[in-house]
Every structure is written in C-alpha cells, then in structure tokens.
Protein backbone atom coordinates (compact mmCIF):
# COMPACT_ATOMS: atom_id res chain seq x y z
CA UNK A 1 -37.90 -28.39 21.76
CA UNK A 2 -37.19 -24.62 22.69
CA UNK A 3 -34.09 -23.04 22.76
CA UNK A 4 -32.40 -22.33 26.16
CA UNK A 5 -32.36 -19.38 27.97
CA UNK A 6 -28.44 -18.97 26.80
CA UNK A 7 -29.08 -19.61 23.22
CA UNK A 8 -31.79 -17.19 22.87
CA UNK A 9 -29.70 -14.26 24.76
CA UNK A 10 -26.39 -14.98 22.38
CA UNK A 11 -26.77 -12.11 20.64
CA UNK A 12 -27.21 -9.61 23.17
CA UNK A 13 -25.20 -11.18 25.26
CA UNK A 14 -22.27 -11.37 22.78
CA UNK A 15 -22.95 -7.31 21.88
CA UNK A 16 -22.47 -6.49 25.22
CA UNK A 17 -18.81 -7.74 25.33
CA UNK A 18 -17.92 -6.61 21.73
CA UNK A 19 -18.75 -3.01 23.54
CA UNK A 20 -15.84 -2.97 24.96
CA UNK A 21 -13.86 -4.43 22.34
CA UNK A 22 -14.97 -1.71 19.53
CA UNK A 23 -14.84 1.45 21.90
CA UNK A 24 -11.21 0.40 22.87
CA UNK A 25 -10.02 0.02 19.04
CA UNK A 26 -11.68 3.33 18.80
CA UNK A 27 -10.42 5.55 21.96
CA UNK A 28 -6.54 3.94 21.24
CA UNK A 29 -5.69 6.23 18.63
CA UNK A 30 -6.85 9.02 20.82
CA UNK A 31 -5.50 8.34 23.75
CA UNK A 32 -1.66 7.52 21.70
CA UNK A 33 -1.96 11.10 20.41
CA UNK A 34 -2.99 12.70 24.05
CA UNK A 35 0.00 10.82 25.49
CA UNK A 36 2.44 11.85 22.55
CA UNK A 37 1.24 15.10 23.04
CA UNK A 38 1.63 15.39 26.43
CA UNK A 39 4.66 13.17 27.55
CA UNK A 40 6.61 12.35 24.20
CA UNK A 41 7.00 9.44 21.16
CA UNK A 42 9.32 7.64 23.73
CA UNK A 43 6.37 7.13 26.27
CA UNK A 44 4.03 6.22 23.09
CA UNK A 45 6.24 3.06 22.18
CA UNK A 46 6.75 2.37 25.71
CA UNK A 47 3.09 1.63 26.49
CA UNK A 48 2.99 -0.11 23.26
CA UNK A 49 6.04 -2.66 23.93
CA UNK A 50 4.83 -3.08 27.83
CA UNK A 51 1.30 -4.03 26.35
CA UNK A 52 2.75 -6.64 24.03
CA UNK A 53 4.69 -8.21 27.02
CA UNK A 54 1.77 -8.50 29.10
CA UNK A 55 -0.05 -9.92 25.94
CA UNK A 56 2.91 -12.50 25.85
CA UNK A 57 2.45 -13.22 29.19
CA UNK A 58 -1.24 -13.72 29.14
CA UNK A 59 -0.39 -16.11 26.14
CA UNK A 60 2.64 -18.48 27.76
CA UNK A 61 0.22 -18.49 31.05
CA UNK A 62 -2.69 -19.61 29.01
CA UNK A 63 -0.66 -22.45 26.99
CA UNK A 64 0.28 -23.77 30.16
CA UNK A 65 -3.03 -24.47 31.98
C-alpha cells in the first residue's frame, strides 16, 4: 500500500508554514528596536499588550467553537 499524496508532501508541506513562523521570531526583535527607535518604549509595550489581547481573543473564540 503506498502512501498518499498528503503523507508523502508532509514535510515540505509542513516547512513551508514553519517559514513564516521562524522569519517572524527572527524580524520581531528588529522591528521592536526600529519602533523604539523611532516612536518610543511606550509604543514598544503597547504593540506588545495589544498583541496579547488579540492572542486572548483568538483563544476564548477558539474554546468556544
């Protein structure tokens, strides 16, 4: 019995998402300094708290479908 067409593509198929995954973990950092740079701390921790509440919100959403 051969493998499906699904099975035999995991890997690529699961490297193509992860590209997005790694390169954000990488170009955060970056982009925290540009904006603390350019607009202040303040503006640092505010893009930091509002992406924890939408991350909250994704999560109570997703509990209750």
């Amino acid at each position: 019995m051969g493998a499906s067409p699904g099975t035999a593509a995991y890997a690529s198929l699961a490297g193509r998402i992860a590209v997005f995954s790694v390169s954000d973990k990488a170009l955060a950092p970056l982009g925290a300094v540009a904006l603390a740079q350019s607009a202040g701390y303040g503006w640092v921790m505010g893009a930091v708290a509002a992406a924890c509440a939408m991350a909250a919100f994704a999560l109570l959403a997703y509990h209750r479908l």
